[in-house]
C-alpha atoms as a PDB file:
ATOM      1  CA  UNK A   1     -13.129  20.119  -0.911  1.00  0.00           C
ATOM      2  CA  UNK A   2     -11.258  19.411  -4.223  1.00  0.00           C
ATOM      3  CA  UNK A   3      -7.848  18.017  -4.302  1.00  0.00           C
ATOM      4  CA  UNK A   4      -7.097  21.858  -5.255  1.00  0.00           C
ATOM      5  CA  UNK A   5      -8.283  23.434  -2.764  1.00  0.00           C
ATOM      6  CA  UNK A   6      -7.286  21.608  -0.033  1.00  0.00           C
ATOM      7  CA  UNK A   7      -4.391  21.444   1.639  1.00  0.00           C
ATOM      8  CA  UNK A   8      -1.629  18.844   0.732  1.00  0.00           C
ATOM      9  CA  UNK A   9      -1.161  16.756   3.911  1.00  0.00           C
ATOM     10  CA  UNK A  10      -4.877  16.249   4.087  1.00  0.00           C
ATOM     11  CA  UNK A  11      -5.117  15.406   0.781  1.00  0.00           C
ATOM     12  CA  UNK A  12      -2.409  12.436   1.099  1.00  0.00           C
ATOM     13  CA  UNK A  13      -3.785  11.306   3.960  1.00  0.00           C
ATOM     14  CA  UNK A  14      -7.437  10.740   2.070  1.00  0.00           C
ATOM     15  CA  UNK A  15      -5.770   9.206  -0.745  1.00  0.00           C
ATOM     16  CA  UNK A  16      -3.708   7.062   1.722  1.00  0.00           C
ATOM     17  CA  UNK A  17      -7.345   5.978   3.708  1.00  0.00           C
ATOM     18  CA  UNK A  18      -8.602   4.959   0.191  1.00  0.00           C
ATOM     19  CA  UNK A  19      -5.818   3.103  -1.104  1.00  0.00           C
ATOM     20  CA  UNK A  20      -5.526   1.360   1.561  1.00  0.00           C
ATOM     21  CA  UNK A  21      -9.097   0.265   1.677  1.00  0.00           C
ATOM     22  CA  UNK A  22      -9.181  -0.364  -2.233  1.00  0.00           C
ATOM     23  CA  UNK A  23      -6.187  -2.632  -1.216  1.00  0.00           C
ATOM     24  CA  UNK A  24      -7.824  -4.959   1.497  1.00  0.00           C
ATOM     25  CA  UNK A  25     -11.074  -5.221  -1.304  1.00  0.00           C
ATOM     26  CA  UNK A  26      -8.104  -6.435  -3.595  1.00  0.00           C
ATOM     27  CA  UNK A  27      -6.777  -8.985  -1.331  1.00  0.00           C
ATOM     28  CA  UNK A  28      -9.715 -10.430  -0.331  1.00  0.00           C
ATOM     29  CA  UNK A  29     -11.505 -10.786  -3.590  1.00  0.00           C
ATOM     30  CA  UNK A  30      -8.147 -12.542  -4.724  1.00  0.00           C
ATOM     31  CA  UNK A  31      -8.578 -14.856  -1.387  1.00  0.00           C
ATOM     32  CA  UNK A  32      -5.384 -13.369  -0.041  1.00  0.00           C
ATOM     33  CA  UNK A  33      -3.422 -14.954  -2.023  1.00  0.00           C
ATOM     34  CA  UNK A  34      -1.008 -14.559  -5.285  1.00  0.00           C
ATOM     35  CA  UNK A  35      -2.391 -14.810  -8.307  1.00  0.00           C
ATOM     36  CA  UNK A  36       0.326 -16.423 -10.055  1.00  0.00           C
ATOM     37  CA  UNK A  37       1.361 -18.619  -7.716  1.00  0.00           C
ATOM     38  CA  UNK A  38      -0.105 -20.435  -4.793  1.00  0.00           C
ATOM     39  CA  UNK A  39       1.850 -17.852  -1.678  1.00  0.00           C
ATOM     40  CA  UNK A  40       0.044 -16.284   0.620  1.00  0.00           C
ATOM     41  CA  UNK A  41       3.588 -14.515   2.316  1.00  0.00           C
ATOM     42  CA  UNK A  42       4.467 -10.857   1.486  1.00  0.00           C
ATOM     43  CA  UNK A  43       1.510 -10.181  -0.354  1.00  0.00           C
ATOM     44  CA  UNK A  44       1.315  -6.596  -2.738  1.00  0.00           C
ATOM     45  CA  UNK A  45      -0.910  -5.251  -4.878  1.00  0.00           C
ATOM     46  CA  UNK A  46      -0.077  -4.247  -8.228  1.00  0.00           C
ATOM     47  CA  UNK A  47      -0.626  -1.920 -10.564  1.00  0.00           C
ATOM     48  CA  UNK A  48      -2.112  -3.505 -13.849  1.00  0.00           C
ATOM     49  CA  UNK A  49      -1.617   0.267 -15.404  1.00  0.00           C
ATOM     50  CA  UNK A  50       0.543   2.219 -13.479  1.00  0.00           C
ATOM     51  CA  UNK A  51      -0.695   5.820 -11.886  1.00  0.00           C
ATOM     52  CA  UNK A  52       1.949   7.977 -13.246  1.00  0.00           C
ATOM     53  CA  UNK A  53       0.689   6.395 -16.970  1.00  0.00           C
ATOM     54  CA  UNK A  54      -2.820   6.985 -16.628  1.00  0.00           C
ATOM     55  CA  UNK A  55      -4.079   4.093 -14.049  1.00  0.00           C
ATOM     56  CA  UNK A  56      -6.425   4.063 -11.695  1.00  0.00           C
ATOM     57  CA  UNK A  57      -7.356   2.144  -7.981  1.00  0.00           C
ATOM     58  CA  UNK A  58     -10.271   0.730  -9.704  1.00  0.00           C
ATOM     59  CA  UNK A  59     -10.434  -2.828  -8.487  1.00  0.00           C
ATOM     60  CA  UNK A  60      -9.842  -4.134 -11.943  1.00  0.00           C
ATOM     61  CA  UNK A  61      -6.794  -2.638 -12.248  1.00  0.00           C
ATOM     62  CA  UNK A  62      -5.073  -4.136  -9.050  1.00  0.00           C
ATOM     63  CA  UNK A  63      -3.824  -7.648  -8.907  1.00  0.00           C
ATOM     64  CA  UNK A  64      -2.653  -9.322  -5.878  1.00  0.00           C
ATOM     65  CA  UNK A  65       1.086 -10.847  -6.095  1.00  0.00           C
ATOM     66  CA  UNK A  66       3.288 -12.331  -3.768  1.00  0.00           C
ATOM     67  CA  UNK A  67       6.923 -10.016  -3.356  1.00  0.00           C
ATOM     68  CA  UNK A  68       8.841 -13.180  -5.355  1.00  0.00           C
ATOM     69  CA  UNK A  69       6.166 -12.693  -8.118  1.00  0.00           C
ATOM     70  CA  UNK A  70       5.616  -8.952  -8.117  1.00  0.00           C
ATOM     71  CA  UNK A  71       9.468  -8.192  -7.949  1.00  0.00           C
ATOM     72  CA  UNK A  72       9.722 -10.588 -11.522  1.00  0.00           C
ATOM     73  CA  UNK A  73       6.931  -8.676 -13.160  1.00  0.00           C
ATOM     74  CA  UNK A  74       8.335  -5.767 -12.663  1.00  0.00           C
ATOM     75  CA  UNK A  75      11.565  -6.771 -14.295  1.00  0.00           C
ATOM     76  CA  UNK A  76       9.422  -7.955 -16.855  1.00  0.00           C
ATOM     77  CA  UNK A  77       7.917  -4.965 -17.717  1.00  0.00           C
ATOM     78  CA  UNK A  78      10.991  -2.672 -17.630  1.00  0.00           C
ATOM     79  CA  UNK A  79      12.456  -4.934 -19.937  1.00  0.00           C
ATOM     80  CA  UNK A  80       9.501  -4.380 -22.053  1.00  0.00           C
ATOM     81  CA  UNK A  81       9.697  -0.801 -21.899  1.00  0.00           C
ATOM     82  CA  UNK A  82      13.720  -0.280 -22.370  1.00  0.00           C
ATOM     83  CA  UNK A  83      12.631  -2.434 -25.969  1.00  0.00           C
ATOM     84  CA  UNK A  84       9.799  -0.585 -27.053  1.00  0.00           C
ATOM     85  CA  UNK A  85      10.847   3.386 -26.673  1.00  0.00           C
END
């Protein structure tokens, strides 16, 4: 069944079961750890490109950060953004 066709809830839920396997492959190829810094507490996995802008799950678009580090990137970027619009 496409994403169309089928019904919403069922369709998250899929999505959900891949993300959340896409995420694990993430961690462990980046030895559950940050990738910035040397943590291995409140790990995330980022976004490189963001979905809503085009990104993917792809593997090589996910990087594993710590919360600390994530949280900073993120201000990073939307600084980036509010200067280039």
């Amino acid at each position: 069944m496409s994403p169309r066709t089928q019904p919403k809830k069922e369709y998250c839920y899929e999505r959900w079961l891949r993300w959340r396997s896409r995420r694990y492959e993430a961690l462990k190829r980046d030895g559950f750890k940050c990738r910035h810094c040397p943590s291995r507490k409140d790990l995330q996995v980022h976004h490189i490109v963001p979905l809503e802008k085009g990104g993917t799950d792809d593997l090589s678009n996910l990087l594993t950060l710590c919360d600390e580090c994530h949280k900073t990137l993120n201000q990073i970027e939307q600084l980036y953004e509010g200067n280039h619009k």
